[in-house]
N, C-alpha and C. Protein backbone atom coordinates (compact mmCIF):
# COMPACT_ATOMS: atom_id res chain seq x y z
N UNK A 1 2.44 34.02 -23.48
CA UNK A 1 2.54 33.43 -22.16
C UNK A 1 1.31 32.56 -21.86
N UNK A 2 0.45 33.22 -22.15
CA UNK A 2 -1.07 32.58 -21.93
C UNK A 2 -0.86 31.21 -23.22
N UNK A 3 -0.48 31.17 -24.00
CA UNK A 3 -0.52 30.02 -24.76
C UNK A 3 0.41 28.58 -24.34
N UNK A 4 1.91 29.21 -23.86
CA UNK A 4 2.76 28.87 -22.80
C UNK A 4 1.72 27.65 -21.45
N UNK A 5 1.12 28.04 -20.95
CA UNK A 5 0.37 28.10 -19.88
C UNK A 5 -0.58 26.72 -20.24
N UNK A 6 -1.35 26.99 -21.11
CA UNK A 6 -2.55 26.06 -21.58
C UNK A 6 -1.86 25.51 -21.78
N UNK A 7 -1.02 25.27 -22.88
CA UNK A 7 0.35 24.01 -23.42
C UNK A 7 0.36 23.20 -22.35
N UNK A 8 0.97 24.16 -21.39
CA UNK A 8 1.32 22.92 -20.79
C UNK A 8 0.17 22.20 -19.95
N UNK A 9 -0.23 22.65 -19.44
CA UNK A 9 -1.94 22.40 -19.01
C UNK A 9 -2.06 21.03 -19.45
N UNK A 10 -2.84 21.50 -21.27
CA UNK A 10 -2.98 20.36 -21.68
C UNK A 10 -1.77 19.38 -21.60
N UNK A 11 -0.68 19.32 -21.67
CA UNK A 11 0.48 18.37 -21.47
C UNK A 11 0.21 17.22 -20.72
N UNK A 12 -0.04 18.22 -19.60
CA UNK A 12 -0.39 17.36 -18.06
C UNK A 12 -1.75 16.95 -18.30
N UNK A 13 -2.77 16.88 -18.74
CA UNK A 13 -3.76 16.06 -19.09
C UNK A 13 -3.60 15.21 -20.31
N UNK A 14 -3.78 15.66 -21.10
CA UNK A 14 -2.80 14.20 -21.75
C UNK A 14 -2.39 13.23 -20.82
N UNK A 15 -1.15 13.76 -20.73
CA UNK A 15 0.03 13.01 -19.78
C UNK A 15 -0.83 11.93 -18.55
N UNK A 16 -1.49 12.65 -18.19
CA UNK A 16 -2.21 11.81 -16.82
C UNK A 16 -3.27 11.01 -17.64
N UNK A 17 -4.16 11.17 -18.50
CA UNK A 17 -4.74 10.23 -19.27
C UNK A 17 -4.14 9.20 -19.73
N UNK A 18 -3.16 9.62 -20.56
CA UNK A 18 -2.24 8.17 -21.72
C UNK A 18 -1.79 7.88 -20.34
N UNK A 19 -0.92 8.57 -19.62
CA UNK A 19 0.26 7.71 -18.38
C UNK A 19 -0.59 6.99 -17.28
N UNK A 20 -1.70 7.56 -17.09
CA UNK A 20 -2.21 7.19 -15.23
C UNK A 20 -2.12 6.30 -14.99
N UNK A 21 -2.39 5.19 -15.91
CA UNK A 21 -1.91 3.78 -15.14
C UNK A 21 -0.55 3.26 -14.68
N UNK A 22 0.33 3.41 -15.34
CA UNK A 22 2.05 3.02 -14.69
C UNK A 22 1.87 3.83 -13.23
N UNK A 23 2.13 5.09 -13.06
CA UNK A 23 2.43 4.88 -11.88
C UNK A 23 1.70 4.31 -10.27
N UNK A 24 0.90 4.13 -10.85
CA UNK A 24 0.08 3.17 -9.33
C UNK A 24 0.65 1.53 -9.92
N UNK A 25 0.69 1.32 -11.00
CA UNK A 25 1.39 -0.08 -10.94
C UNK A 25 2.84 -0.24 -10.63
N UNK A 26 3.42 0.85 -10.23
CA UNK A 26 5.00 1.16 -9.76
C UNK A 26 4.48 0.75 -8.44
N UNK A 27 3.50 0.89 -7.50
CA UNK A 27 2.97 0.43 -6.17
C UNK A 27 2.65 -1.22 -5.56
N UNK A 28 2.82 -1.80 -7.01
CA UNK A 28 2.55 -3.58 -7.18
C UNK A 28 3.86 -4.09 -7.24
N UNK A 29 4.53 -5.25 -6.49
CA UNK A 29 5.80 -5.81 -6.76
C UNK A 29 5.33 -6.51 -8.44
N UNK A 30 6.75 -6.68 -8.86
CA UNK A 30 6.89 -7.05 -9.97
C UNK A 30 6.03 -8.50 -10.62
N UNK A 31 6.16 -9.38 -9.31
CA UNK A 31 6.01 -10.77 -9.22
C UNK A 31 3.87 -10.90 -9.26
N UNK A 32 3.51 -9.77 -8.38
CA UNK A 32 2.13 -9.34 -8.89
C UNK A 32 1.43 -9.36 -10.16
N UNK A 33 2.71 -8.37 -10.81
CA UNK A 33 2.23 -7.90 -11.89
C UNK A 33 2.17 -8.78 -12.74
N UNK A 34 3.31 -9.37 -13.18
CA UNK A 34 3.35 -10.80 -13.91
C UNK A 34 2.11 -11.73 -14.37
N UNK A 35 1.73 -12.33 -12.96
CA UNK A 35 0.42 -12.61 -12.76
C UNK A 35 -0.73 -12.42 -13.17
N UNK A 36 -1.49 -10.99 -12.68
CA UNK A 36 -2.47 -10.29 -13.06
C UNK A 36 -2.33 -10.64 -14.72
N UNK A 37 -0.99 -9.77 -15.80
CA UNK A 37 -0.82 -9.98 -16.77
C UNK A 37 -1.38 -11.23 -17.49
N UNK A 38 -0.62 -12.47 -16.53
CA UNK A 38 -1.24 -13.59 -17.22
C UNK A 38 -2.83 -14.01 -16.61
N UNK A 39 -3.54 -13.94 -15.78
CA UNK A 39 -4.84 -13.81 -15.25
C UNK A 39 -5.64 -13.10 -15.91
N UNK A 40 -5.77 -11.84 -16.37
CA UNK A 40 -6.57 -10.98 -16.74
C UNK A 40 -5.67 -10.14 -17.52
N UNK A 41 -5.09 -10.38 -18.91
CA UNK A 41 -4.68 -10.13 -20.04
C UNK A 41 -5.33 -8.54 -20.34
N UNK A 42 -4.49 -7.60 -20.22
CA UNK A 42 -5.42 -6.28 -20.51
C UNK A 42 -5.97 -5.63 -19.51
N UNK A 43 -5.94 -6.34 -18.21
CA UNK A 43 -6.31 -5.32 -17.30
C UNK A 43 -6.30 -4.07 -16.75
N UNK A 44 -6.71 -3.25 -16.19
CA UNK A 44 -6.71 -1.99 -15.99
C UNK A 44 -6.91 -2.01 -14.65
N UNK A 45 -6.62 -0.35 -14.14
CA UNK A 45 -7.30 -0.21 -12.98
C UNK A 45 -9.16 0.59 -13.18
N UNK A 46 -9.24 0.51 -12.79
CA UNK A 46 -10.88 1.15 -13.03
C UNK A 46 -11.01 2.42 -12.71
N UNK A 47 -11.48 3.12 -13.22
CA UNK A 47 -12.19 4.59 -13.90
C UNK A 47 -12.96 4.80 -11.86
N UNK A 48 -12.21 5.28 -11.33
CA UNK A 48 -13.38 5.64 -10.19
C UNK A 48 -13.00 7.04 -10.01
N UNK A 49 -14.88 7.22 -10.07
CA UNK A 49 -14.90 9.44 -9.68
C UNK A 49 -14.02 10.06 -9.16
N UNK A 50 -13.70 11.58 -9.86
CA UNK A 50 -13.21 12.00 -8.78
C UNK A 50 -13.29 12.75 -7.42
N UNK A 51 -14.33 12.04 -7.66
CA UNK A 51 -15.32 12.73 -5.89
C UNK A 51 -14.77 11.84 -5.35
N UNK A 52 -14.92 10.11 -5.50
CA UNK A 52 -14.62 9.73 -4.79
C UNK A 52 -13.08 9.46 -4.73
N UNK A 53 -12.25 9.76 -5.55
CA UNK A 53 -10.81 9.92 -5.06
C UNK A 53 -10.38 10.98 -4.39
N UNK A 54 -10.91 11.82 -4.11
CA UNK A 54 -11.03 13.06 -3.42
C UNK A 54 -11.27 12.56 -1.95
N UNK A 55 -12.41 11.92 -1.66
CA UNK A 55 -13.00 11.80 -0.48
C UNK A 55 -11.94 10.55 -0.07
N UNK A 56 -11.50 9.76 -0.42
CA UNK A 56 -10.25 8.88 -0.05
C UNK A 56 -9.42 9.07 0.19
N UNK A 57 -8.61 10.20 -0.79
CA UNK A 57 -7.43 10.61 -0.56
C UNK A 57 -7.28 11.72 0.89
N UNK A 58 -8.41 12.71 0.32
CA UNK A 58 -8.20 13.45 1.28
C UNK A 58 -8.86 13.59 2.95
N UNK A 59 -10.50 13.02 2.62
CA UNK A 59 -11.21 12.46 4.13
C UNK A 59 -11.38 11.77 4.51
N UNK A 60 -10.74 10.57 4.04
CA UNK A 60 -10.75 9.50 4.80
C UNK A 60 -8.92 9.03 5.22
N UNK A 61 -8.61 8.84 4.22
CA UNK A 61 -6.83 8.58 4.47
C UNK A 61 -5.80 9.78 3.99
N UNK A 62 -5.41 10.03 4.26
CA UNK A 62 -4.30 11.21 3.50
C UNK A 62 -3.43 10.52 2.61
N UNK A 63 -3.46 10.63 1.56
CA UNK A 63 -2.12 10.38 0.17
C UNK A 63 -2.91 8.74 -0.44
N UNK A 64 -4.32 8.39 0.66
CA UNK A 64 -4.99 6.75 0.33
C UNK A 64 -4.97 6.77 -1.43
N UNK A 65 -4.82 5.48 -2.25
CA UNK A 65 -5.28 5.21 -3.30
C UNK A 65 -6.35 4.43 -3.00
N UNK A 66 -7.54 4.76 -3.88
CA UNK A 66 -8.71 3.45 -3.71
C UNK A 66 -8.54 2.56 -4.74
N UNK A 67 -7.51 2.26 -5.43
CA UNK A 67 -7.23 1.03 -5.93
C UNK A 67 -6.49 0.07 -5.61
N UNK A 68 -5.51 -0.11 -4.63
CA UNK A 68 -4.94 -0.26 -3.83
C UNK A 68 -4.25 -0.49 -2.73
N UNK A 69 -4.31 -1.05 -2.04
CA UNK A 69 -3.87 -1.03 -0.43
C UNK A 69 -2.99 -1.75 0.32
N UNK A 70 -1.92 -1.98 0.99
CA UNK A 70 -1.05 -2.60 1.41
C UNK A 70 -1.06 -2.97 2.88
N UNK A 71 -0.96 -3.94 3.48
CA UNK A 71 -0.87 -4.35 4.87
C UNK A 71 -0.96 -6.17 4.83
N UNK A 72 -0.90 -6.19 6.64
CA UNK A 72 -0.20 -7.18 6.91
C UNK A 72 -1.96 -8.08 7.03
N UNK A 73 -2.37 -8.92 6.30
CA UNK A 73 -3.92 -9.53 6.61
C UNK A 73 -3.99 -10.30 6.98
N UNK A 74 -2.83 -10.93 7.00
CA UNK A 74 -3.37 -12.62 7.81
C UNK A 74 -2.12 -12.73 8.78
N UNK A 75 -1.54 -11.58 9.55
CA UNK A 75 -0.42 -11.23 10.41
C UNK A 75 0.72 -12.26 10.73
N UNK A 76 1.19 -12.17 9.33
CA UNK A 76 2.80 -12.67 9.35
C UNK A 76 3.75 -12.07 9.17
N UNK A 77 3.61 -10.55 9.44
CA UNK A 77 4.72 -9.93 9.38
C UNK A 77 5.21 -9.58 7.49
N UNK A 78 4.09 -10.01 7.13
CA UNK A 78 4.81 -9.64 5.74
C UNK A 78 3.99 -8.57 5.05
N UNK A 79 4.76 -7.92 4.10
CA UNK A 79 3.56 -6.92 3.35
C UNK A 79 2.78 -7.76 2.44
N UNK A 80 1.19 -7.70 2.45
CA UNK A 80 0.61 -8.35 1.27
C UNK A 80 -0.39 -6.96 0.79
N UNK A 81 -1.04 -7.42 -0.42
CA UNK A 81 -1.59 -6.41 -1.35
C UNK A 81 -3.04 -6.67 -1.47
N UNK A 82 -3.78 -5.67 -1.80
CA UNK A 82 -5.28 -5.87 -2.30
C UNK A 82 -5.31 -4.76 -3.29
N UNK A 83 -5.84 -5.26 -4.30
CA UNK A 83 -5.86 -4.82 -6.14
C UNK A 83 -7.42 -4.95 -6.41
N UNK A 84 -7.48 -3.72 -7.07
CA UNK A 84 -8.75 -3.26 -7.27
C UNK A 84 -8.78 -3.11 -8.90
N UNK A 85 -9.13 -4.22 -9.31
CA UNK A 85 -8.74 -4.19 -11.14
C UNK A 85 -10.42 -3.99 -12.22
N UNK A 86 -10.36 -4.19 -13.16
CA UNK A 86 -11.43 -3.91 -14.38
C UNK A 86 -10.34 -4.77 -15.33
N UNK A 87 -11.40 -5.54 -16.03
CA UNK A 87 -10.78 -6.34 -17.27
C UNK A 87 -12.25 -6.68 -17.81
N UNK A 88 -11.93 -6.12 -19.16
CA UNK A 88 -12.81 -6.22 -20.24
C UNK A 88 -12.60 -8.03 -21.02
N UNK A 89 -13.56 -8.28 -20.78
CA UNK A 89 -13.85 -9.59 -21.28
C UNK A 89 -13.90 -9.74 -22.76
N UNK A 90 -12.94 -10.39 -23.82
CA UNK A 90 -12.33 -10.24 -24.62
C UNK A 90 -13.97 -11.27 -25.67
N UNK A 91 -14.68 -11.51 -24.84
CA UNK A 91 -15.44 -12.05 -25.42
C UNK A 91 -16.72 -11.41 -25.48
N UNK A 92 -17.30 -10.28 -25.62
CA UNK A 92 -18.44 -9.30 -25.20
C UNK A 92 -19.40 -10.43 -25.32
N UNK A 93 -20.46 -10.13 -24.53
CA UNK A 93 -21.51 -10.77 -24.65
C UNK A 93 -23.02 -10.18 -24.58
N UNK A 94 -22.87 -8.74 -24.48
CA UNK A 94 -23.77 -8.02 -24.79
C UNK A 94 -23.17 -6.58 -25.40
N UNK A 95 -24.33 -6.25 -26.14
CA UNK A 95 -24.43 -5.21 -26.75
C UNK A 95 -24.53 -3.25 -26.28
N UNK A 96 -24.51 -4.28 -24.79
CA UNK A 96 -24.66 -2.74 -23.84
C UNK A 96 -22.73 -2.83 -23.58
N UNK A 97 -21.88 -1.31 -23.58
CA UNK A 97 -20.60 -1.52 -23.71
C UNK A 97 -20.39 -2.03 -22.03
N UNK A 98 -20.84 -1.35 -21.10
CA UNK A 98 -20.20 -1.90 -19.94
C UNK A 98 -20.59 -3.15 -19.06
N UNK A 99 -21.51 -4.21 -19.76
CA UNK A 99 -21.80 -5.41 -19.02
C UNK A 99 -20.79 -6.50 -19.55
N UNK A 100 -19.75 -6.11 -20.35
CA UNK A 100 -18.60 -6.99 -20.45
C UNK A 100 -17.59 -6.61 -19.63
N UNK A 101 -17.56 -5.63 -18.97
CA UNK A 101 -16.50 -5.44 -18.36
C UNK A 101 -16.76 -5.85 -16.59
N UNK A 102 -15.49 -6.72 -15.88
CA UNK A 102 -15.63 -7.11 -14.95
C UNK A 102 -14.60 -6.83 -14.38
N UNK A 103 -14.92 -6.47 -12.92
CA UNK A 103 -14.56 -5.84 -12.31
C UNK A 103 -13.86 -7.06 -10.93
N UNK A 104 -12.84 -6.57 -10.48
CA UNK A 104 -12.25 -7.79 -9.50
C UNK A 104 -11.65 -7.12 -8.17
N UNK A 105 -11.86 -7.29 -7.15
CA UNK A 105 -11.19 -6.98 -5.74
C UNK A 105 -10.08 -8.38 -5.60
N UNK A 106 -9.14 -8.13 -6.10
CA UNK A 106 -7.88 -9.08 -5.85
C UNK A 106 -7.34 -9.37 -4.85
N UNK A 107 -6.64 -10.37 -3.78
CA UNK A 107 -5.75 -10.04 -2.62
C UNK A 107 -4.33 -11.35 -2.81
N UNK A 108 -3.19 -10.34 -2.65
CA UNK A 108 -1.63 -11.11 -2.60
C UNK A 108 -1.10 -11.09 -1.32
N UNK A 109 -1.21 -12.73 -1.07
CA UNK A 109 -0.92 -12.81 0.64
C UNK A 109 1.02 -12.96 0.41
N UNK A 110 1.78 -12.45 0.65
CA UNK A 110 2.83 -12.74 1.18
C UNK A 110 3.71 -13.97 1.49
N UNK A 111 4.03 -14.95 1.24
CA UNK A 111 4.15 -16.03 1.28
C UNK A 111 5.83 -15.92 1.99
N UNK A 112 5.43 -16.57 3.58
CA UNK A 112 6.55 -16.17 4.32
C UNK A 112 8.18 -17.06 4.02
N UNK A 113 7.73 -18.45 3.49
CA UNK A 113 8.25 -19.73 2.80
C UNK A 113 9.26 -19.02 1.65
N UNK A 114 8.41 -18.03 1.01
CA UNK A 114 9.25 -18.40 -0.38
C UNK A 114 9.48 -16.88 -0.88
N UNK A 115 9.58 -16.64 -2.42
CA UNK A 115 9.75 -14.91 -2.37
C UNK A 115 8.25 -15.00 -3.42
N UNK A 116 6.72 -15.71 -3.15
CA UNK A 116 5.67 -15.67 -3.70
C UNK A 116 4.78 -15.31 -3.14
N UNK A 117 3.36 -14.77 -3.78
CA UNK A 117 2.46 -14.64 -3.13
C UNK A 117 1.18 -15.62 -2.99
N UNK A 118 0.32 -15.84 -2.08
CA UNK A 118 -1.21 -16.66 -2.82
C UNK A 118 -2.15 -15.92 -3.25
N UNK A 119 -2.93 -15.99 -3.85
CA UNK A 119 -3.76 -15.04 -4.65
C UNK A 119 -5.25 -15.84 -4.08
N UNK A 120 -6.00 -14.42 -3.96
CA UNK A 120 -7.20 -14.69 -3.51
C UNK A 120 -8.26 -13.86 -4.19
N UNK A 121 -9.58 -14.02 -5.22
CA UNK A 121 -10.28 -13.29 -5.10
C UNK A 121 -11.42 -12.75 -4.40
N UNK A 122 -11.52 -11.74 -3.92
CA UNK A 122 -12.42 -11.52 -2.54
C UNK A 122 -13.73 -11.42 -3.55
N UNK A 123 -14.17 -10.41 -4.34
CA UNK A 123 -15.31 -9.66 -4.81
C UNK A 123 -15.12 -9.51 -6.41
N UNK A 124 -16.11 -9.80 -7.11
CA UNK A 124 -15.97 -9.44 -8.37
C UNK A 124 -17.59 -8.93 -8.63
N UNK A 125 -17.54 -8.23 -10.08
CA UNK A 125 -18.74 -7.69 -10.45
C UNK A 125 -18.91 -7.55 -12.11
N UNK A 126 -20.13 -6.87 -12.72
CA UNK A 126 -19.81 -6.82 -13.83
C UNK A 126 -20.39 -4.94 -14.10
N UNK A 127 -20.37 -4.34 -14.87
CA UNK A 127 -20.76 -3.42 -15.31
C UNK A 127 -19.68 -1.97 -14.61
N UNK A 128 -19.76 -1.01 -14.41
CA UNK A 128 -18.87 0.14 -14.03
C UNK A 128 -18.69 0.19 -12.65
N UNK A 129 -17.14 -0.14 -12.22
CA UNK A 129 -16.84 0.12 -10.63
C UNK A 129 -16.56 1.29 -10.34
N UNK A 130 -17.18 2.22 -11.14
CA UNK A 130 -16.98 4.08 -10.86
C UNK A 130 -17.09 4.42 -9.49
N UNK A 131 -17.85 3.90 -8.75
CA UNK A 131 -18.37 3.95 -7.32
C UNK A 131 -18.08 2.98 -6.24
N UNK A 132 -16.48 2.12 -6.15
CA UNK A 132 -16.68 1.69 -5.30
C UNK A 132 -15.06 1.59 -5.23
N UNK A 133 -14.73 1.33 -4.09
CA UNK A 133 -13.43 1.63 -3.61
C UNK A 133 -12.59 0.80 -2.56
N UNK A 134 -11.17 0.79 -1.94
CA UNK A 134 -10.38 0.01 -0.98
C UNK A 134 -10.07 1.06 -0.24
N UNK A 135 -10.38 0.91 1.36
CA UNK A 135 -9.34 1.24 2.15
C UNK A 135 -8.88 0.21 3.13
N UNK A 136 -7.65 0.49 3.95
CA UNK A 136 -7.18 -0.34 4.78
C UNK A 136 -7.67 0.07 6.16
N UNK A 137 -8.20 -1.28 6.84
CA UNK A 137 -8.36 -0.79 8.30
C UNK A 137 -7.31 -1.42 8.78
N UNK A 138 -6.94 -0.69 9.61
CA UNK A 138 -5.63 -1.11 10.69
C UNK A 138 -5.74 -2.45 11.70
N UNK A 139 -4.76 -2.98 12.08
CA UNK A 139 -5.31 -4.05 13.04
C UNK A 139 -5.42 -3.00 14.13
N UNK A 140 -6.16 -3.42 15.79
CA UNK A 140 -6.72 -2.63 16.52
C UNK A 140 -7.53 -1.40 16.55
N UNK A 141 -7.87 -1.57 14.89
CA UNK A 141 -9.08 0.03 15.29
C UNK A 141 -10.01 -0.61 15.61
N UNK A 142 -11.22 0.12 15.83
CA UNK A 142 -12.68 -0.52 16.23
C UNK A 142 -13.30 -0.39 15.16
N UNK A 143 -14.54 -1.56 14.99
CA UNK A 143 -15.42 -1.12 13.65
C UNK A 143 -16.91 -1.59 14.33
N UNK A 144 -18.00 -2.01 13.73
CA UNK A 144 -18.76 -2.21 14.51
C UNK A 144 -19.65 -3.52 12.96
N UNK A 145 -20.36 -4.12 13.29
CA UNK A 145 -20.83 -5.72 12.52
C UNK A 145 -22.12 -5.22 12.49
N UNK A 146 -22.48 -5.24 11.54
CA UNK A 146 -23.94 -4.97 11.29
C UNK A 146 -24.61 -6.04 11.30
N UNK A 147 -24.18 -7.04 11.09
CA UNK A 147 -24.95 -8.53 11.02
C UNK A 147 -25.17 -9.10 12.45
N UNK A 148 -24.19 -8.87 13.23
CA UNK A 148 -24.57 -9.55 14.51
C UNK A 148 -24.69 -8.02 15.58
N UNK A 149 -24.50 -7.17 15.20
CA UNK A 149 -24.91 -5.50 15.94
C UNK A 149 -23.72 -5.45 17.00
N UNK A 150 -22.29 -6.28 16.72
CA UNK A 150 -21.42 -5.75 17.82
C UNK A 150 -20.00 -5.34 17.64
N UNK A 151 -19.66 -4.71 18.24
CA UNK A 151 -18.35 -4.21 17.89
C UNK A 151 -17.33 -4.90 17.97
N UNK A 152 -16.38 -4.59 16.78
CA UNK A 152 -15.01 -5.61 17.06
C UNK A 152 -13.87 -4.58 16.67
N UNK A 153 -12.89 -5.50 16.88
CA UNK A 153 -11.54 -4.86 16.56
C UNK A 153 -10.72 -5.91 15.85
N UNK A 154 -10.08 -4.98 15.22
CA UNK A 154 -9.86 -5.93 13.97
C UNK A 154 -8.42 -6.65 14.45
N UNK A 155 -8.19 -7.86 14.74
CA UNK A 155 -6.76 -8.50 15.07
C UNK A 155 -5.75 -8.35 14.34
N UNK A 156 -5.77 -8.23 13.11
CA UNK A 156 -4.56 -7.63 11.98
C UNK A 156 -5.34 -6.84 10.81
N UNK A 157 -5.00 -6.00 10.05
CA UNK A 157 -5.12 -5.20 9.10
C UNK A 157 -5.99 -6.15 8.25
N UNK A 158 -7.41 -4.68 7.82
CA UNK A 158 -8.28 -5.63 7.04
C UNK A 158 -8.57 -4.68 5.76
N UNK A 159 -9.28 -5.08 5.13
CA UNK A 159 -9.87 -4.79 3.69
C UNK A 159 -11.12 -4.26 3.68
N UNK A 160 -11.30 -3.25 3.30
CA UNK A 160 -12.83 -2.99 3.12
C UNK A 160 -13.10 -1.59 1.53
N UNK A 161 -13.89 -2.93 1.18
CA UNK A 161 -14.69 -2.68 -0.20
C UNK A 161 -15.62 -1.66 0.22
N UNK A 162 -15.09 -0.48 -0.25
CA UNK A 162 -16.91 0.58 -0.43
C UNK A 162 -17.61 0.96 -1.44
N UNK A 163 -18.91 0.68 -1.34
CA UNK A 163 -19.63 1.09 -2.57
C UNK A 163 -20.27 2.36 -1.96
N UNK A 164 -19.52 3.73 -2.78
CA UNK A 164 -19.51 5.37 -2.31
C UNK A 164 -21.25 5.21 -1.77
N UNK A 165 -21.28 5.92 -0.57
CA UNK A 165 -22.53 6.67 -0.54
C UNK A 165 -23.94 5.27 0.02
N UNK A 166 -22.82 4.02 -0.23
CA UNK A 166 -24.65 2.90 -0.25
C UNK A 166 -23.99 1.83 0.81
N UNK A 167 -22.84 1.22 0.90
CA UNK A 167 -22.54 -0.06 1.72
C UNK A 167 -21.03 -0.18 1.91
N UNK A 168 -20.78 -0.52 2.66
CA UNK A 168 -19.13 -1.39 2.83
C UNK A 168 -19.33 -2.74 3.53
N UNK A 169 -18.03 -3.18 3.15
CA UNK A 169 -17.69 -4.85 3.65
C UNK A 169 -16.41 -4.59 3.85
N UNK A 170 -16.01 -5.35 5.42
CA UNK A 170 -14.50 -5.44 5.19
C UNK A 170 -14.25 -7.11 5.25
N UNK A 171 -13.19 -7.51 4.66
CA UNK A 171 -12.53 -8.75 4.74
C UNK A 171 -11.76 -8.92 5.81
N UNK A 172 -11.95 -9.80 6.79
CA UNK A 172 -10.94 -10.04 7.44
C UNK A 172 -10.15 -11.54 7.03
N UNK A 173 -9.42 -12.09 7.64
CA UNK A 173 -8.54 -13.45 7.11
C UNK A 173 -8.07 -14.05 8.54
N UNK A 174 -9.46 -15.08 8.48
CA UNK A 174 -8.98 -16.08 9.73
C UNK A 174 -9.14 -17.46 8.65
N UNK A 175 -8.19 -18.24 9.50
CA UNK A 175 -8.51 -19.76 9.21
C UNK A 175 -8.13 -20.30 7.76
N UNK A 176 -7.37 -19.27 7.46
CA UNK A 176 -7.26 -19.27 6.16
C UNK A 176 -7.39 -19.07 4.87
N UNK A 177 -8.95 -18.14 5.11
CA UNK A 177 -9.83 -17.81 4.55
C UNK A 177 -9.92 -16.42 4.69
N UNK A 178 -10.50 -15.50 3.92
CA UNK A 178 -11.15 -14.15 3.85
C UNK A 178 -12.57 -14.19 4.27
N UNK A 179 -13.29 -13.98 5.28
CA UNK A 179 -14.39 -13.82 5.62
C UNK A 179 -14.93 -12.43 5.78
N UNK A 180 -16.57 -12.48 5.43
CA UNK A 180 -16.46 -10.79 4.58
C UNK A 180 -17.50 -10.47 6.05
N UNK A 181 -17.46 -9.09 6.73
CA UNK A 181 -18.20 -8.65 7.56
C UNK A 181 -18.77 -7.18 6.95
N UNK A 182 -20.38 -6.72 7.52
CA UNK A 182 -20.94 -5.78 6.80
C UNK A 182 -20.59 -4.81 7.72
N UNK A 183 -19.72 -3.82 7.12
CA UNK A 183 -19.13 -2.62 8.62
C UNK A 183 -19.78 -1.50 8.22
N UNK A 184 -20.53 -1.09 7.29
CA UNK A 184 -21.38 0.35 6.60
C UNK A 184 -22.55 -0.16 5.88
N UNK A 185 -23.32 0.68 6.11
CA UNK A 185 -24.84 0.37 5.53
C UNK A 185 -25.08 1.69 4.85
């Protein structure tokens, strides 16, 4: 029984190692995926702690992915996406393993015209995004601007990049644009 037990154990680790990526890409429309595919050939989602998927899932959002996030950003009524990817640069350029790998905060606006999205990149980096994460702020919550010291509310659903434990930024989308505000220090 006890051998029974571990079996399967290990099964399910395995399983969540080789598998973990499909099912959060079951969370991306098809027309996304495509894309990314041809953009960043090999991409992944990124390796982040599980402290901090813990603290996402469970204290900050209930069921939240921090790779992830869905809402309306530039309020047209449509669902658009923000993708939290890692793609190893097929060309290394150093000898240390993780300064080839780059890291991307993606965003798929909805395109009310057609059945497409526009693609925007908000944030990119290079070396391990183990520590940094997406959640969605809602339109009408309050947040507060560290740059100008005043509080706002967000007019439609925004984006915010956290780096665990040190800073956040959220994106908002006026004018056409993603403009980044410092909401955590």
């Amino acid at each position: 029984m006890k051998c029974s037990v571990v079996s399967f154990c290990l099964l399910l680790i395995w399983g969540s190692i080789l598998f973990g990526q499909e099912p959060l890409k079951n969370f991306i429309p098809n027309e996304i995926l495509i894309d990314l595919n041809a953009k960043f050939p090999g991409w992944e989602f990124p390796q982040i702690r599980d402290e901090i998927q813990n603290f996402v899932s469970n204290e900050v959002a209930s069921g939240a992915i921090p790779e992830i996030i869905s809402g309306d950003f530039n309020g047209d009524n449509e669902k658009d996406y923000a993708i939290f990817i890692s793609h190893k640069d097929p060309k290394p350029n150093s000898k240390l393993d993780n300064l080839n790998l780059d890291w991307h905060v993606l965003v798929y606006l909805k395109e009310k015209s057609s059945d497409g999205f526009s693609y925007f990149k908000l944030l990119s980096g290079q070396g391990s995004p183990s520590d940094n994460y997406l959640l969605l702020c809602r339109k009408g919550e309050k947040d507060f601007d560290y740059d100008t010291e005043n509080d706002i509310v967000y007019e439609n659903d925004a984006i915010f990049v956290g780096f665990f434990e040190k800073a956040g930024i959220t994106y908002v989308f006026e004018n056409n644009k993603f403009n980044k505000i410092i909401t955590s220090d």
